[in-house]
PDB file of N, CA and C in Angstrom:
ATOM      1  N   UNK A   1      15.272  28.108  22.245  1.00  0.00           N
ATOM      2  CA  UNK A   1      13.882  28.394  22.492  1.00  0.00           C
ATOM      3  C   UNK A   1      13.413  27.574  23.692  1.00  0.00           C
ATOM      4  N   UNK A   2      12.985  28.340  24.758  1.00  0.00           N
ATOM      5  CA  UNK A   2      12.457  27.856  25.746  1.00  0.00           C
ATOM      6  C   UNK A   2      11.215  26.859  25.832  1.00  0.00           C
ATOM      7  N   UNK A   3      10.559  26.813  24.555  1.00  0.00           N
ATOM      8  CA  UNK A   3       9.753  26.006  24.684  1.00  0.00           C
ATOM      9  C   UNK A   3       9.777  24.518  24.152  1.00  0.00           C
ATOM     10  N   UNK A   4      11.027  24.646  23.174  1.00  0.00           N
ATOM     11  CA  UNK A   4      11.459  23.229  23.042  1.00  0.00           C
ATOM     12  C   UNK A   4      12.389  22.306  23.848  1.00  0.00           C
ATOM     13  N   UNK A   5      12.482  22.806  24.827  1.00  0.00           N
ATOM     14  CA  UNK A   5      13.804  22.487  26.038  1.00  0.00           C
ATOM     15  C   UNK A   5      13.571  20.879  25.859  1.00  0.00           C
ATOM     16  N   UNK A   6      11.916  20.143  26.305  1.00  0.00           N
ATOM     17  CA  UNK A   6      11.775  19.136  26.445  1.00  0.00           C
ATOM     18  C   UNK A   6      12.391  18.281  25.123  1.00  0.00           C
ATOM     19  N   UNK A   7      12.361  18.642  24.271  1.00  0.00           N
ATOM     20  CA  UNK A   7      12.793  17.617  23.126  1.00  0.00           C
ATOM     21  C   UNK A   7      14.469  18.158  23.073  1.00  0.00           C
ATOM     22  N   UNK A   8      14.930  18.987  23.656  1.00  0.00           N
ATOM     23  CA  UNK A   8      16.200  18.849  23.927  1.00  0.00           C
ATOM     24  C   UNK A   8      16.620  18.189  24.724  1.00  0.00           C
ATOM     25  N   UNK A   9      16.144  17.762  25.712  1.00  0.00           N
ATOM     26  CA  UNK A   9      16.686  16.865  27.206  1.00  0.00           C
ATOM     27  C   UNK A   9      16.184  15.552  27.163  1.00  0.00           C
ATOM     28  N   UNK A  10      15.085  15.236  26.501  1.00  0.00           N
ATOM     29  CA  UNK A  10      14.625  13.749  26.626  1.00  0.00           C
ATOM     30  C   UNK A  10      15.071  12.920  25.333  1.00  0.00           C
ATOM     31  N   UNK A  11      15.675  11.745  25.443  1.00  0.00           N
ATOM     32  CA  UNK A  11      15.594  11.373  23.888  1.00  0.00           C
ATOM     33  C   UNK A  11      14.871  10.505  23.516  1.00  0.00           C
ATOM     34  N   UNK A  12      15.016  10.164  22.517  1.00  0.00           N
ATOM     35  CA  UNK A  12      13.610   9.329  21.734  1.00  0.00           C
ATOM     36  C   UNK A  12      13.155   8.219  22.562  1.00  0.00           C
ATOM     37  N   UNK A  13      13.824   7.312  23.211  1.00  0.00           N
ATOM     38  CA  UNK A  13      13.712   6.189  24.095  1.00  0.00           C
ATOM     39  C   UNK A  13      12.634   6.807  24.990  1.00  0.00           C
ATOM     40  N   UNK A  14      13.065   7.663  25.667  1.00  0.00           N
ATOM     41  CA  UNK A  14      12.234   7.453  27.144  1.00  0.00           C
ATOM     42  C   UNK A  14      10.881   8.067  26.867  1.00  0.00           C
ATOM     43  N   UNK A  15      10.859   9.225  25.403  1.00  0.00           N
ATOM     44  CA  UNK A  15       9.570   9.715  25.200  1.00  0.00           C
ATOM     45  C   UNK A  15       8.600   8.484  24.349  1.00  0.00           C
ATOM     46  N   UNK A  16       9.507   7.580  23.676  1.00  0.00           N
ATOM     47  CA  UNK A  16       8.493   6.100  23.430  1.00  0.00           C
ATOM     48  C   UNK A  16       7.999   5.597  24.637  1.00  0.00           C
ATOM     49  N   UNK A  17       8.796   5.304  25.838  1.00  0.00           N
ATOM     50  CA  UNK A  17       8.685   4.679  26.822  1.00  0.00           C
ATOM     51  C   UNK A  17       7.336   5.273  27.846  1.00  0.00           C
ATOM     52  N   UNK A  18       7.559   6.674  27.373  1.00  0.00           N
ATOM     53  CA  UNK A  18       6.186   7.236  28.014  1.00  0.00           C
ATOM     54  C   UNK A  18       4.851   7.079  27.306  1.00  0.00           C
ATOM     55  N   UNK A  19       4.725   7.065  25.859  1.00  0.00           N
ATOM     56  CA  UNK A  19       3.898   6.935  24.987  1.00  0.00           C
ATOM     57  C   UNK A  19       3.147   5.572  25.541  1.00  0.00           C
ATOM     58  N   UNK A  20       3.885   4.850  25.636  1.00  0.00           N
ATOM     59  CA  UNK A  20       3.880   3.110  25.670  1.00  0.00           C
ATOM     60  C   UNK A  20       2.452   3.141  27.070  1.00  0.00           C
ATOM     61  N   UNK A  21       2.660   3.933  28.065  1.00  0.00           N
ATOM     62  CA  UNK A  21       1.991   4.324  29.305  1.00  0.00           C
ATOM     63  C   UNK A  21       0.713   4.582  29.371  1.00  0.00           C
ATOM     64  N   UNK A  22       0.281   5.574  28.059  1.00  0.00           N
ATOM     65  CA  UNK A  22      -0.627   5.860  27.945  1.00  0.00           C
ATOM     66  C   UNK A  22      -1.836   5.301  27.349  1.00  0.00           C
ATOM     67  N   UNK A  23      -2.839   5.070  28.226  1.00  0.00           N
ATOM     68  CA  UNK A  23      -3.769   3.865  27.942  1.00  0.00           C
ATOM     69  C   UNK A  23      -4.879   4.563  26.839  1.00  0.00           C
ATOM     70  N   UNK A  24      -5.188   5.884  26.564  1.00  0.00           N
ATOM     71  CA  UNK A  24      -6.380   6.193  25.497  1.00  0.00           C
ATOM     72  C   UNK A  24      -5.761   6.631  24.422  1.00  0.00           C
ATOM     73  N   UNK A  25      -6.431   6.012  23.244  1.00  0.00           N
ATOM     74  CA  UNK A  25      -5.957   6.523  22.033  1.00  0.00           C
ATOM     75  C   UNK A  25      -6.219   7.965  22.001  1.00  0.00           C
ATOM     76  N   UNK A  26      -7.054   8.415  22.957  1.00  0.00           N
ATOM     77  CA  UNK A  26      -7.186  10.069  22.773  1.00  0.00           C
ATOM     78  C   UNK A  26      -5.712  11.145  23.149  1.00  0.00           C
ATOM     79  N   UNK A  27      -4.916  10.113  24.262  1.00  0.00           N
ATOM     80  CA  UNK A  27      -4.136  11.017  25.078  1.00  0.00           C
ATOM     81  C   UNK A  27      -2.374  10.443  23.943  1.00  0.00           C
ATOM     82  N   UNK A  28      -3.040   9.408  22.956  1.00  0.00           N
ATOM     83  CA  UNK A  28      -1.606   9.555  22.396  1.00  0.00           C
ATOM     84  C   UNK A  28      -1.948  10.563  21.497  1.00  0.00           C
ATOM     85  N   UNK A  29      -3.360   9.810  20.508  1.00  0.00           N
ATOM     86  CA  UNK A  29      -3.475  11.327  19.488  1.00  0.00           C
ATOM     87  C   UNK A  29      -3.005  12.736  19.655  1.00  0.00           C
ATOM     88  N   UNK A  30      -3.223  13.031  21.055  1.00  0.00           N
ATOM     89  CA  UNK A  30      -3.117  14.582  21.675  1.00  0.00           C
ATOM     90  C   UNK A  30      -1.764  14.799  21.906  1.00  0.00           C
ATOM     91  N   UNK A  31      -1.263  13.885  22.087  1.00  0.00           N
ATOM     92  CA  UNK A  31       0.499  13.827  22.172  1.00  0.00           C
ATOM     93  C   UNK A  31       1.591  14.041  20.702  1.00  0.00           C
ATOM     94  N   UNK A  32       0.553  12.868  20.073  1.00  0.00           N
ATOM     95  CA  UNK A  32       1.193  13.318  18.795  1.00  0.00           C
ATOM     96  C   UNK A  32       1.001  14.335  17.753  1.00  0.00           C
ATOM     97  N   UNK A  33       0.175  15.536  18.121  1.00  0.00           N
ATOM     98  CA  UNK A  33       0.396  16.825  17.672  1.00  0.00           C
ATOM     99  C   UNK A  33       1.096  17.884  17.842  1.00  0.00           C
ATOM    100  N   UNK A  34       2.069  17.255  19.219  1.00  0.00           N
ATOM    101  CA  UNK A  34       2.644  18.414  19.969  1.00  0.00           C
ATOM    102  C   UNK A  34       4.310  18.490  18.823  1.00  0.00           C
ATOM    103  N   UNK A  35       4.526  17.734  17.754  1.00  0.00           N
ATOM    104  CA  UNK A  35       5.605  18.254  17.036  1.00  0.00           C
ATOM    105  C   UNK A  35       5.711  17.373  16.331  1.00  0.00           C
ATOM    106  N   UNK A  36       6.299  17.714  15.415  1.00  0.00           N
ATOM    107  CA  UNK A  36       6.897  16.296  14.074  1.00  0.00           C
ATOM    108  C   UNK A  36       7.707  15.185  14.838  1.00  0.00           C
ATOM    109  N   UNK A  37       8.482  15.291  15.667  1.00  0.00           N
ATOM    110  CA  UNK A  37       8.962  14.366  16.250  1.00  0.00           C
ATOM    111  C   UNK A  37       8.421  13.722  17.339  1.00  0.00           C
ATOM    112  N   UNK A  38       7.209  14.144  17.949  1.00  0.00           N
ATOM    113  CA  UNK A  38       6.714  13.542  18.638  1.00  0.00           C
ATOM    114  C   UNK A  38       5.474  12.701  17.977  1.00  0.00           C
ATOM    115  N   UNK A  39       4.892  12.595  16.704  1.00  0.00           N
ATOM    116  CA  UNK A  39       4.171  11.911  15.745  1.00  0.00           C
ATOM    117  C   UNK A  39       5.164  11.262  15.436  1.00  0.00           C
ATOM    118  N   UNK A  40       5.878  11.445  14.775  1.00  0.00           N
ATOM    119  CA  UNK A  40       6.985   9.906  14.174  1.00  0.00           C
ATOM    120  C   UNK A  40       6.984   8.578  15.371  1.00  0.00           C
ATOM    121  N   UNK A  41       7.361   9.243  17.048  1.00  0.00           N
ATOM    122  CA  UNK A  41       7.770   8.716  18.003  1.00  0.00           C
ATOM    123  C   UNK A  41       6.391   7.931  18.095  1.00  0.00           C
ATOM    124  N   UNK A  42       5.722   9.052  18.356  1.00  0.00           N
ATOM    125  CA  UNK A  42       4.430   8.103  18.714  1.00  0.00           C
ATOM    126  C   UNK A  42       3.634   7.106  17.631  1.00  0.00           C
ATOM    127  N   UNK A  43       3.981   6.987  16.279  1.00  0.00           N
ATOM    128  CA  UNK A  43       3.798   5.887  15.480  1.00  0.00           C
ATOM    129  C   UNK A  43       4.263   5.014  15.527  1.00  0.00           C
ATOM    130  N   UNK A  44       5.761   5.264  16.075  1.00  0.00           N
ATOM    131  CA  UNK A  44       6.553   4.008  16.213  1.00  0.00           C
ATOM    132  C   UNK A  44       6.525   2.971  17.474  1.00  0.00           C
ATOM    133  N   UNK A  45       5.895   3.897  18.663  1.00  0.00           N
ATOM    134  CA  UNK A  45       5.525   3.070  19.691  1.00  0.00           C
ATOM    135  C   UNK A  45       3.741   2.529  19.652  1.00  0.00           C
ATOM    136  N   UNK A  46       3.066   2.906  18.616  1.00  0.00           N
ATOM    137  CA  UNK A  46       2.075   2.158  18.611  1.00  0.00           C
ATOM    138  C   UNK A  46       1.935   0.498  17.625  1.00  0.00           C
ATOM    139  N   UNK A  47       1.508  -0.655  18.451  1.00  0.00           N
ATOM    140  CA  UNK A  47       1.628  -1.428  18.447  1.00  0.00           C
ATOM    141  C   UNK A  47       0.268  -2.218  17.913  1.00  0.00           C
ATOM    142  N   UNK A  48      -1.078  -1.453  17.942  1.00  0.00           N
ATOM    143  CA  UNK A  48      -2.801  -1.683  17.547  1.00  0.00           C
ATOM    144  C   UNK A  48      -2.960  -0.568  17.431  1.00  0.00           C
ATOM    145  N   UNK A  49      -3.981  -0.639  15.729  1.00  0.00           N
ATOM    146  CA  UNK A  49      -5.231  -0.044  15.504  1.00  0.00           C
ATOM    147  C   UNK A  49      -6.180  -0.421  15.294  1.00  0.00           C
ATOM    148  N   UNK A  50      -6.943  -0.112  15.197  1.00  0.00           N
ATOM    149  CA  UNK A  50      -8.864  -0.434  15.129  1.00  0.00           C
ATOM    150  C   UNK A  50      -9.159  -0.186  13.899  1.00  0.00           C
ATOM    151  N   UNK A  51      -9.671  -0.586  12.605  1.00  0.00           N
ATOM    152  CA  UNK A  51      -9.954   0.140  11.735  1.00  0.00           C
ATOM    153  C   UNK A  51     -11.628  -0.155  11.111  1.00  0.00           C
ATOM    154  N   UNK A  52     -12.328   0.371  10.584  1.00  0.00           N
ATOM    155  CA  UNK A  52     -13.636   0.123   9.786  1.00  0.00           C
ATOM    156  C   UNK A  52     -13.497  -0.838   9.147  1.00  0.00           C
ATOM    157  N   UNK A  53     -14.485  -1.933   9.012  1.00  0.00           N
ATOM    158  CA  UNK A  53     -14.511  -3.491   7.846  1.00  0.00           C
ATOM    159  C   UNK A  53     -14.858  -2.374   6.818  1.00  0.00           C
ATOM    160  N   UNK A  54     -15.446  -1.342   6.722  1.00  0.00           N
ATOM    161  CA  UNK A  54     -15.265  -0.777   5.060  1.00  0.00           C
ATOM    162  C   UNK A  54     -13.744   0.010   4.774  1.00  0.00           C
ATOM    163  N   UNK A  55     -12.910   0.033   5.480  1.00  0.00           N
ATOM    164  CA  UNK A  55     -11.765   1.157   5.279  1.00  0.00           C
ATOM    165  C   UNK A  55     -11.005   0.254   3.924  1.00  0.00           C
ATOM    166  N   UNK A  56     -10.525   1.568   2.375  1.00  0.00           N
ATOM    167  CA  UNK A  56     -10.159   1.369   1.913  1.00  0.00           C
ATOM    168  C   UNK A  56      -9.074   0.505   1.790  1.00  0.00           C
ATOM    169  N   UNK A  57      -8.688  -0.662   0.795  1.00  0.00           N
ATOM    170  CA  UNK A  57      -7.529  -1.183   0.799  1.00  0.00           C
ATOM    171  C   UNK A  57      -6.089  -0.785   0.676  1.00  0.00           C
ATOM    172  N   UNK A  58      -6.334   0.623   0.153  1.00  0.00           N
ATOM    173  CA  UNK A  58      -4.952   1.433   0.122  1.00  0.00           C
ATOM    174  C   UNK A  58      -4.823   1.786   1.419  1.00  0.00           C
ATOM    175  N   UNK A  59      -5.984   2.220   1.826  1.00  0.00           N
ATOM    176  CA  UNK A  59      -5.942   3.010   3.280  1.00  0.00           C
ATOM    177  C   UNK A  59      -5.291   2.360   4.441  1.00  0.00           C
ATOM    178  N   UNK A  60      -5.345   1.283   4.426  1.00  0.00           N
ATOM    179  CA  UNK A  60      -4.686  -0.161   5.151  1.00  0.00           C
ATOM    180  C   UNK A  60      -3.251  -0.198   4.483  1.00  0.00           C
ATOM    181  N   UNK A  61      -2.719  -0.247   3.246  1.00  0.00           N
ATOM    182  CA  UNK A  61      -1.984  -0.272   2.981  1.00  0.00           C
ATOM    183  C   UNK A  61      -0.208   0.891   3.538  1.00  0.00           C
ATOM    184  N   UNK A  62      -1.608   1.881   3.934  1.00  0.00           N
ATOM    185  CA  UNK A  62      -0.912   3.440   3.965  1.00  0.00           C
ATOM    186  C   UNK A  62      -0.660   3.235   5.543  1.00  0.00           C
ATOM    187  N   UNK A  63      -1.342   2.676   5.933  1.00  0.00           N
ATOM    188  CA  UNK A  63      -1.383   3.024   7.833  1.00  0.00           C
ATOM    189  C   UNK A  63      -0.204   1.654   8.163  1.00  0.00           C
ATOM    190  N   UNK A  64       0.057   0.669   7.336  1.00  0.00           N
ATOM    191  CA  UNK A  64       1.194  -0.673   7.278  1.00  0.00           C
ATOM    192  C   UNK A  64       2.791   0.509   7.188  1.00  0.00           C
ATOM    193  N   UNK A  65       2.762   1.553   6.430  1.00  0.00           N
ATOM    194  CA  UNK A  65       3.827   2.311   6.039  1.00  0.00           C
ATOM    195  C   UNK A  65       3.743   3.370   7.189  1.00  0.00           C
ATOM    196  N   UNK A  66       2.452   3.453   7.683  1.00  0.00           N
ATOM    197  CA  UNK A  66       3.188   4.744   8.780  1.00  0.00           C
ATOM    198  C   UNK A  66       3.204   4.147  10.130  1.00  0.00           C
ATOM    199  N   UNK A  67       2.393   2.952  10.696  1.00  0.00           N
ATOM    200  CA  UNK A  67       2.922   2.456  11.983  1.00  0.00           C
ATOM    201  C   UNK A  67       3.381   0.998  11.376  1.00  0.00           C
ATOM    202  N   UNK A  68       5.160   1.687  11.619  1.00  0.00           N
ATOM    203  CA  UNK A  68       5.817  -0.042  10.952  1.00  0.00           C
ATOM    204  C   UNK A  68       5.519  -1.185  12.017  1.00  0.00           C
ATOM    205  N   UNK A  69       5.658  -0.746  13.180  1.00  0.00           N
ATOM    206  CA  UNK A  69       5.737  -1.995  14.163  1.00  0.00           C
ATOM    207  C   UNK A  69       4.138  -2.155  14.484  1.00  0.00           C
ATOM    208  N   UNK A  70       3.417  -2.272  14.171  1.00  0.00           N
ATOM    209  CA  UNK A  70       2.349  -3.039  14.505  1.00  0.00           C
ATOM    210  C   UNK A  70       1.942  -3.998  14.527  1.00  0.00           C
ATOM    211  N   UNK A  71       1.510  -4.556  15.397  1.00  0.00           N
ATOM    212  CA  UNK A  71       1.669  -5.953  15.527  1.00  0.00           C
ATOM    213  C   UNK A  71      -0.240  -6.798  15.556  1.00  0.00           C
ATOM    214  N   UNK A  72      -1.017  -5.828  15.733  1.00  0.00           N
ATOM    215  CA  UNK A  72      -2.435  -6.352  15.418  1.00  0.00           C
ATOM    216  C   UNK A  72      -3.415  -5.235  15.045  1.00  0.00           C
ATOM    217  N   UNK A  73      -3.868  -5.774  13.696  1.00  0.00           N
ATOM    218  CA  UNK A  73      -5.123  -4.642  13.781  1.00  0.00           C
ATOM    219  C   UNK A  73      -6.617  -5.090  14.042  1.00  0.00           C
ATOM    220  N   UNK A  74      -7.407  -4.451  14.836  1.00  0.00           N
ATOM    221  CA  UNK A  74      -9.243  -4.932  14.540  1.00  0.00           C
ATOM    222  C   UNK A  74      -9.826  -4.552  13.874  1.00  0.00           C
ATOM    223  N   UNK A  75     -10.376  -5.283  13.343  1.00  0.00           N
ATOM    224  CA  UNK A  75     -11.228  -5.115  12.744  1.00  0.00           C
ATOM    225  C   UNK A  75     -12.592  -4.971  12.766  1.00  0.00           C
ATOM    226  N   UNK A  76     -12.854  -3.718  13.178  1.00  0.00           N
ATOM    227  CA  UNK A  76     -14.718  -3.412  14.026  1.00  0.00           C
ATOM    228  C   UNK A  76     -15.784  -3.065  12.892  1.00  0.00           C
ATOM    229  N   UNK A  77     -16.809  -4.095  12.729  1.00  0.00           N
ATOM    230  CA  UNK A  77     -17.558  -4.103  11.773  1.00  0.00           C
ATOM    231  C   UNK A  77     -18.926  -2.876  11.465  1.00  0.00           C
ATOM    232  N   UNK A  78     -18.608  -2.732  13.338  1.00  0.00           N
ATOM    233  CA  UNK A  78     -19.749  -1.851  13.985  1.00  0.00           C
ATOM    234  C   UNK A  78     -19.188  -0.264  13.486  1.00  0.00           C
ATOM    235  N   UNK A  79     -17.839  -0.085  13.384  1.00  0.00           N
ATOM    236  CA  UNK A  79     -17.043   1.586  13.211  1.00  0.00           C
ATOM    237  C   UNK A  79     -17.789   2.050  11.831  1.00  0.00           C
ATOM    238  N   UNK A  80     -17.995   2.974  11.314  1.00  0.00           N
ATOM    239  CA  UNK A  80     -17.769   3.534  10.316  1.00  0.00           C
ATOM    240  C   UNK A  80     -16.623   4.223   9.657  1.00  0.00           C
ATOM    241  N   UNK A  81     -16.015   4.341   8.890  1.00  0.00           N
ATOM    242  CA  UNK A  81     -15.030   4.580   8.408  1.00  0.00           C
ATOM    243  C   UNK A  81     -14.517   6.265   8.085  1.00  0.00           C
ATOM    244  N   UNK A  82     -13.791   6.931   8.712  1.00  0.00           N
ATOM    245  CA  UNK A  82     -13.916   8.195   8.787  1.00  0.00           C
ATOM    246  C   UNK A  82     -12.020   8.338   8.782  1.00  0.00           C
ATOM    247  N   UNK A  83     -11.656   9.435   8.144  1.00  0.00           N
ATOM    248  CA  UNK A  83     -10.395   9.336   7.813  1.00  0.00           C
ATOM    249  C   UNK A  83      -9.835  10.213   9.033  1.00  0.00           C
ATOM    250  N   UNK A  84      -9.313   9.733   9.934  1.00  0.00           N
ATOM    251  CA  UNK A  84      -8.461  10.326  11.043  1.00  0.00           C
ATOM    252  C   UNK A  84      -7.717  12.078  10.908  1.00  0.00           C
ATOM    253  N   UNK A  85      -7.162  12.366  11.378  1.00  0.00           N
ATOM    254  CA  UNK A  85      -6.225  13.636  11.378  1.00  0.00           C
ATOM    255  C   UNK A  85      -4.744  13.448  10.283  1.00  0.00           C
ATOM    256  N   UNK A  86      -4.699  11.815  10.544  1.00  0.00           N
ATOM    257  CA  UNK A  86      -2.934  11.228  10.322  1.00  0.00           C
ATOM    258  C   UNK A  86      -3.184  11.689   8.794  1.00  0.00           C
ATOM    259  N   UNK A  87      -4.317  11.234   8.019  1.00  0.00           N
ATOM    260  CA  UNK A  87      -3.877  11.466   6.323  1.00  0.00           C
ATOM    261  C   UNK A  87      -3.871  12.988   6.209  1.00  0.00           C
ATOM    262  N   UNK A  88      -4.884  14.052   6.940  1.00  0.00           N
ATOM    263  CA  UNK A  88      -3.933  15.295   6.804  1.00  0.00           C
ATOM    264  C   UNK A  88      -2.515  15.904   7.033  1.00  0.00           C
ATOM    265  N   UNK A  89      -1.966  15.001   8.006  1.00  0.00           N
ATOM    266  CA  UNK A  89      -0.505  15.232   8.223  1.00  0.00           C
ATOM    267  C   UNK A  89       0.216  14.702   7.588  1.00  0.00           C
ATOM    268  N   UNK A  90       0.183  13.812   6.868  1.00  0.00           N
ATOM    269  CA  UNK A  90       1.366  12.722   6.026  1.00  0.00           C
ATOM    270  C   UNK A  90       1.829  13.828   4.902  1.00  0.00           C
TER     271      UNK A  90
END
C-alpha cells in the first residue's frame, strides 16, 4: 500500500528523532494520530506533561504507564482538567 511506504522505509529511531524536533504539543498530538505506531513512538519520545492540580490520581497513574520515559511533569494550578484524546485511544 502506497500510503504506508513511510513506515516502511523509516524506522523507529529516526521517526523518534523527528518527534524529539517538534516544539508544540499540538504538532506531536497531530502526529500521533497518523497510526498506532506512530502514537506508541510518539509516547515514547515524550519526555513532559502538563497536567491539572485537580487531575485524578489514577489518571496520573495511567499517563506514568503510557509515557514510560518521562522525566518531569507540571503541575498547572491555573489548567482545568479535561481528559485528552489519549484515554479514548488506550
Amino acid at each position: 500500500m502506497k500510503s504506508d511506504l513511510i513506515n516502511a522505509v523509516l524506522p523507529d529511531e529516526l521517526i523518534e528523532e523527528i518527534f524529539g524536533h517538534l516544539e508544540s504539543k499540538l504538532s506531536r498530538d497531530a502526529c500521533s494520530l497518523v497510526c498506532k505506531r506512530w502514537l506508541s513512538l510518539e509516547r515514547l519520545s515524550r519526555f513532559s506533561i502538563s497536567i491539572s492540580s485537580s487531575t485524578p490520581e489514577s489518571y496520573i497513574r495511567l499517563l506514568s504507564t503510557v509515557f514510560v520515559n518521562l522525566r518531569s511533569v507540571y503541575i498547572d494550578e491555573r489548567r482545568t482538567m479535561s481528559l485528552p484524546v489519549l484515554c479514548v485511544r488506550l
